[in-house]
C-alpha atoms as a PDB file:
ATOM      1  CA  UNK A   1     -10.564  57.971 -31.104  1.00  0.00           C
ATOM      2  CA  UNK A   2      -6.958  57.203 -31.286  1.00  0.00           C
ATOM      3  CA  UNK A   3      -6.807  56.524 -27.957  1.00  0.00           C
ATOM      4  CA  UNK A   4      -9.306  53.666 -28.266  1.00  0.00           C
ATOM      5  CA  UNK A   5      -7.266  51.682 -30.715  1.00  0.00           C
ATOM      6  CA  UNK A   6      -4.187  52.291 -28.800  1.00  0.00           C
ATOM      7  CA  UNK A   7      -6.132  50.444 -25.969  1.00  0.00           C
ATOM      8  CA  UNK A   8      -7.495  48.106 -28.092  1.00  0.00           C
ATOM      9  CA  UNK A   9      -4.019  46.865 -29.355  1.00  0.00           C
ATOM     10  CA  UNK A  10      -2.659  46.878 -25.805  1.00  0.00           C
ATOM     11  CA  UNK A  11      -5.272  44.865 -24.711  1.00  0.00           C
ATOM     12  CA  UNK A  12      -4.483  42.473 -27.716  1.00  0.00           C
ATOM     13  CA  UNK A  13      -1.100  42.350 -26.909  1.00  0.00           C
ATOM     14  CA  UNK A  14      -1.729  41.211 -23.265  1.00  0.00           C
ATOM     15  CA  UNK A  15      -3.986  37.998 -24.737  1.00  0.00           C
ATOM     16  CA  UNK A  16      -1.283  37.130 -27.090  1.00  0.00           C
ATOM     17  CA  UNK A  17       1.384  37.411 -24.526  1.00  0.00           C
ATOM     18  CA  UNK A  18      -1.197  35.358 -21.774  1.00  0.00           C
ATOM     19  CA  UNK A  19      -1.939  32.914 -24.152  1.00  0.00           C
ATOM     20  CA  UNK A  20       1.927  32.506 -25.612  1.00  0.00           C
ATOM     21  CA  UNK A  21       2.685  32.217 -21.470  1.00  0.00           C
ATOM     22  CA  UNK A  22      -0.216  29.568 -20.922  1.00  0.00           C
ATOM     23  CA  UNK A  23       1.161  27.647 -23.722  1.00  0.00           C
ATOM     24  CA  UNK A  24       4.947  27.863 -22.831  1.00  0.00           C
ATOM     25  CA  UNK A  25       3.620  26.894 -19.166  1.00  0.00           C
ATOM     26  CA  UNK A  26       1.595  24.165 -20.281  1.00  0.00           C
ATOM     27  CA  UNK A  27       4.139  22.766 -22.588  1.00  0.00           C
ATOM     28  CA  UNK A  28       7.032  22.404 -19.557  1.00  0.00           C
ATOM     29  CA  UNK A  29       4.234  20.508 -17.566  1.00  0.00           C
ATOM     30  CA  UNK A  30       3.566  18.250 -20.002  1.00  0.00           C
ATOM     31  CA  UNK A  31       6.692  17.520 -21.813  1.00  0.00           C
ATOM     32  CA  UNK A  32       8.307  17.221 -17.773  1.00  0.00           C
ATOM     33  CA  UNK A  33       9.502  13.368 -17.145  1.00  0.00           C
ATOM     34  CA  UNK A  34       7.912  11.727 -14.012  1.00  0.00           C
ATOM     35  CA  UNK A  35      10.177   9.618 -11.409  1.00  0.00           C
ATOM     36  CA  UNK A  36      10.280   5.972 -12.175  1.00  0.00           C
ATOM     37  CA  UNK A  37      10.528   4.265  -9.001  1.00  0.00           C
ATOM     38  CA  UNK A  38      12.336   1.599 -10.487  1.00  0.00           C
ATOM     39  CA  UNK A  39      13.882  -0.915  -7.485  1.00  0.00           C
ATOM     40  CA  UNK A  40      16.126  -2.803  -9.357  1.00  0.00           C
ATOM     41  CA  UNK A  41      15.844  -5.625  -6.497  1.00  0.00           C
ATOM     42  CA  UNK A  42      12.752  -7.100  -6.045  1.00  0.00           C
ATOM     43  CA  UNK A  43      10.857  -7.102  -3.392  1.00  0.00           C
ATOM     44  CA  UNK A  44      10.437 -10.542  -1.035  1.00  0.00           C
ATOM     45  CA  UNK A  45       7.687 -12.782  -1.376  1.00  0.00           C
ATOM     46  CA  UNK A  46       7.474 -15.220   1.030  1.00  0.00           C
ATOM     47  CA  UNK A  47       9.400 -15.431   4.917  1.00  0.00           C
ATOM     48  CA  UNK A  48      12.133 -17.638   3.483  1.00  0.00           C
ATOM     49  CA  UNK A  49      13.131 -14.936   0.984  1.00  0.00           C
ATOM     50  CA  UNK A  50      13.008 -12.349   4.012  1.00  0.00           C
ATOM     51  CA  UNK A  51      15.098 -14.593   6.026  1.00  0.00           C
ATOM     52  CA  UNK A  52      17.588 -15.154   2.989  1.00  0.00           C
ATOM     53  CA  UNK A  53      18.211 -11.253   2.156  1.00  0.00           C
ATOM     54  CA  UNK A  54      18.349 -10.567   6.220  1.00  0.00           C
ATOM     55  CA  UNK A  55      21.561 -13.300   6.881  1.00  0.00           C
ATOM     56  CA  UNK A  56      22.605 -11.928   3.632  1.00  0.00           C
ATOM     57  CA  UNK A  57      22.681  -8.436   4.663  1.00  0.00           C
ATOM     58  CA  UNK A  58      24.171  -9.615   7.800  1.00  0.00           C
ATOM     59  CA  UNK A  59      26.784 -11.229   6.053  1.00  0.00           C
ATOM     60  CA  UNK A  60      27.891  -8.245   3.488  1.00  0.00           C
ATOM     61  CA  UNK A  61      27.332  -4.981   5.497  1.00  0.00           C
ATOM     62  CA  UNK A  62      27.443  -6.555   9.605  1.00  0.00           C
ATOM     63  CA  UNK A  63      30.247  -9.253   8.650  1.00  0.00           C
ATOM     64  CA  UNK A  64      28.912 -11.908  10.421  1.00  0.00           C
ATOM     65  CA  UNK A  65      30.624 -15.385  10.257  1.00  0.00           C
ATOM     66  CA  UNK A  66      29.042 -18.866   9.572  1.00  0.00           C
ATOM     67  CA  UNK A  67      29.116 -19.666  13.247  1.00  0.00           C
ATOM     68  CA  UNK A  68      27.265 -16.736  13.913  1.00  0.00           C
ATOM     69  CA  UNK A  69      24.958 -17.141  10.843  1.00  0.00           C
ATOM     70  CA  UNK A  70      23.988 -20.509  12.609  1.00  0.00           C
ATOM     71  CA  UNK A  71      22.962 -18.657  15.910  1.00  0.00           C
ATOM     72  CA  UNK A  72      21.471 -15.891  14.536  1.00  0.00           C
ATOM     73  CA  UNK A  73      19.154 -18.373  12.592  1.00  0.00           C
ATOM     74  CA  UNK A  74      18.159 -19.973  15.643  1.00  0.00           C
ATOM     75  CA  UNK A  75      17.626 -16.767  17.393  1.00  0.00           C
ATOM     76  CA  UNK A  76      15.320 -15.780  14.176  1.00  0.00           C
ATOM     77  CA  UNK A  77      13.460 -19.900  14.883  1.00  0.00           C
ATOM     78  CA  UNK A  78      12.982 -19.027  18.599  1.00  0.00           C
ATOM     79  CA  UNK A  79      11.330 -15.097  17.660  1.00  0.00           C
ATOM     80  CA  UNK A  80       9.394 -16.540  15.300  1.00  0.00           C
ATOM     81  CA  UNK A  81       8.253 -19.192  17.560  1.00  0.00           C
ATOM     82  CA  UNK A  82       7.417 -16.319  20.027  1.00  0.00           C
ATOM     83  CA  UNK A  83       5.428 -14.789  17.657  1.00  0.00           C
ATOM     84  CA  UNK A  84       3.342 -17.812  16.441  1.00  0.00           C
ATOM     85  CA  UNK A  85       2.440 -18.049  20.527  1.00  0.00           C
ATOM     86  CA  UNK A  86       1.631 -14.678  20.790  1.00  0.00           C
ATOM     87  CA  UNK A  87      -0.453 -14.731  17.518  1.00  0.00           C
ATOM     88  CA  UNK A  88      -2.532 -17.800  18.696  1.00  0.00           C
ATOM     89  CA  UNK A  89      -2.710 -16.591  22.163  1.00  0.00           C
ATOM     90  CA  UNK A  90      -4.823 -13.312  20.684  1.00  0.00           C
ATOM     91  CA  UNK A  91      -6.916 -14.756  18.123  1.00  0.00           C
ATOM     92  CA  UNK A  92      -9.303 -15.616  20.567  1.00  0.00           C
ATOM     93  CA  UNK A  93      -9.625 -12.050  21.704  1.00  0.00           C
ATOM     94  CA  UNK A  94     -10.093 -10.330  18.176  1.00  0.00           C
ATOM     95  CA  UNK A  95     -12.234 -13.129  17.287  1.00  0.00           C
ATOM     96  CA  UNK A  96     -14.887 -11.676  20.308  1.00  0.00           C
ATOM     97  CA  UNK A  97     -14.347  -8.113  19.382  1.00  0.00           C
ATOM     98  CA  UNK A  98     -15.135  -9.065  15.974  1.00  0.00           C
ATOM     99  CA  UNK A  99     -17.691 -10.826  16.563  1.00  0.00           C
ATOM    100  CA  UNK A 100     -19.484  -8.074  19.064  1.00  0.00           C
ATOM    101  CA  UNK A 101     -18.692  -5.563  15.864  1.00  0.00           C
ATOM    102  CA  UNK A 102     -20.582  -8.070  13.724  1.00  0.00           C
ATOM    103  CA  UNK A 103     -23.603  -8.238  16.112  1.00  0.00           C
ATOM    104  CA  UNK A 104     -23.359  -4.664  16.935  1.00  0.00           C
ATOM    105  CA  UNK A 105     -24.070  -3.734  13.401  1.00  0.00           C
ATOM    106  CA  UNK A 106     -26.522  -6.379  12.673  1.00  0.00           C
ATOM    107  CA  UNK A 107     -29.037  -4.896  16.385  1.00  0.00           C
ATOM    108  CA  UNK A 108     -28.895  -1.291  13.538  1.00  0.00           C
ATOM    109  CA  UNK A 109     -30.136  -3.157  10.479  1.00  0.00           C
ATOM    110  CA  UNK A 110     -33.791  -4.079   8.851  1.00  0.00           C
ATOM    111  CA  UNK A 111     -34.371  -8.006   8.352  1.00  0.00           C
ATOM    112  CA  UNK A 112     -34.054  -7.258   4.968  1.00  0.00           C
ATOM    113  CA  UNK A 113     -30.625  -5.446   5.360  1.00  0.00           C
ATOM    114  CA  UNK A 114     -29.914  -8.010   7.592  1.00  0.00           C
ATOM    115  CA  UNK A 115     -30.205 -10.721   5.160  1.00  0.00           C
ATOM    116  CA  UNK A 116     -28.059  -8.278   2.487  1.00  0.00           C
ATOM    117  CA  UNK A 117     -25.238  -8.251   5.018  1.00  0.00           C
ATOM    118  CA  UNK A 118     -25.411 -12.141   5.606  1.00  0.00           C
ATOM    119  CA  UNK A 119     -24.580 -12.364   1.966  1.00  0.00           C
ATOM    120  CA  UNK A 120     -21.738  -9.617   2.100  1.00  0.00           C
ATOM    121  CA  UNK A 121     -20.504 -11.191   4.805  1.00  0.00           C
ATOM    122  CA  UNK A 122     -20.191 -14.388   3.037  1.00  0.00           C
ATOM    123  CA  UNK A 123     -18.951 -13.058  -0.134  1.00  0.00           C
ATOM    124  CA  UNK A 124     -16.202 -11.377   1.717  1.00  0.00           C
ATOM    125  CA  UNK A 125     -15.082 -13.878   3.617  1.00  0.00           C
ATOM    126  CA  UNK A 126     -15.092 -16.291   0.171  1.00  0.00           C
ATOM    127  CA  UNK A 127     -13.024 -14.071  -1.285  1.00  0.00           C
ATOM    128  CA  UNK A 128     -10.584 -13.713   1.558  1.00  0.00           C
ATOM    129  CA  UNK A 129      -9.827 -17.404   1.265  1.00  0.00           C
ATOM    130  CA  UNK A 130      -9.473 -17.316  -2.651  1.00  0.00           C
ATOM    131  CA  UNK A 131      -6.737 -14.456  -1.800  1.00  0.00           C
ATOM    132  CA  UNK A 132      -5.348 -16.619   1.744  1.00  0.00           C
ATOM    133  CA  UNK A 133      -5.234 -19.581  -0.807  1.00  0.00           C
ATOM    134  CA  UNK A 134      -3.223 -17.684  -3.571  1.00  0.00           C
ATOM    135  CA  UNK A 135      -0.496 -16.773  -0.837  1.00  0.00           C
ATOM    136  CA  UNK A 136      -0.038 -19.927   0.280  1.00  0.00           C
ATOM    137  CA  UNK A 137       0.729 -20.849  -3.586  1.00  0.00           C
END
């Protein structure tokens, strides 16, 4: 017999100590403070204010001069330019592939899915502009 209560207080013992551990463990994980990401520069919102912290980098950590600020700003023009060609010389081409996604997907679909997706379609593509249209303010 006395060895039953010696197990039985043993056995006790161990829940107290698990639960006193639990707790101790569970307190450090939530009392722990989480990383605050905290940039204290903003990020850029529009190309301009790109362009303005990239001649201003240039400036404090290259050491560029104002003569060279003026190329370099023409070099940045003539890239961009590049770009805008490039851009407009590929819209064609991933306006066809999605278009043959569109059409692809609509050959799987019932009429009456078919008529769902129409909608979708048109829905997304309304609120795209809202969100195109809240850029360009």
């Amino acid at each position: 017999m006395p060895r039953t209560r010696f197990s039985a207080v043993i056995y006790l013992v161990l829940v107290f100590a698990s639960g006193i551990l639990v707790g101790i463990v569970s307190h450090r994980l939530y009392v722990t403070t989480t990383v605050n990401a905290n940039n204290s520069v903003a990020p850029p919102r529009t190309m301009d204010d790109i362009r303005k912290r990239y001649l201003a980098d240039m400036r404090a950590k290259v050491g560029v001069n104002d003569a060279q600020i003026g190329s370099i700003n023409q070099i940045l023009d003539e890239t961009k330019r590049k770009f805008d060609e490039l851009h407009r010389q590929e819209k064609p081409l991933r306006d066809k592939i999605q278009q043959e996604q569109v059409e692809s997907i609509r050959a799987l679909l019932t009429d009456d899915q078919r008529t769902a997706y129409e909608k979708w379609r048109e829905e997304r593509a309304r609120l795209q502009r809202q969100e195109q249209q809240k850029k360009k303010k």
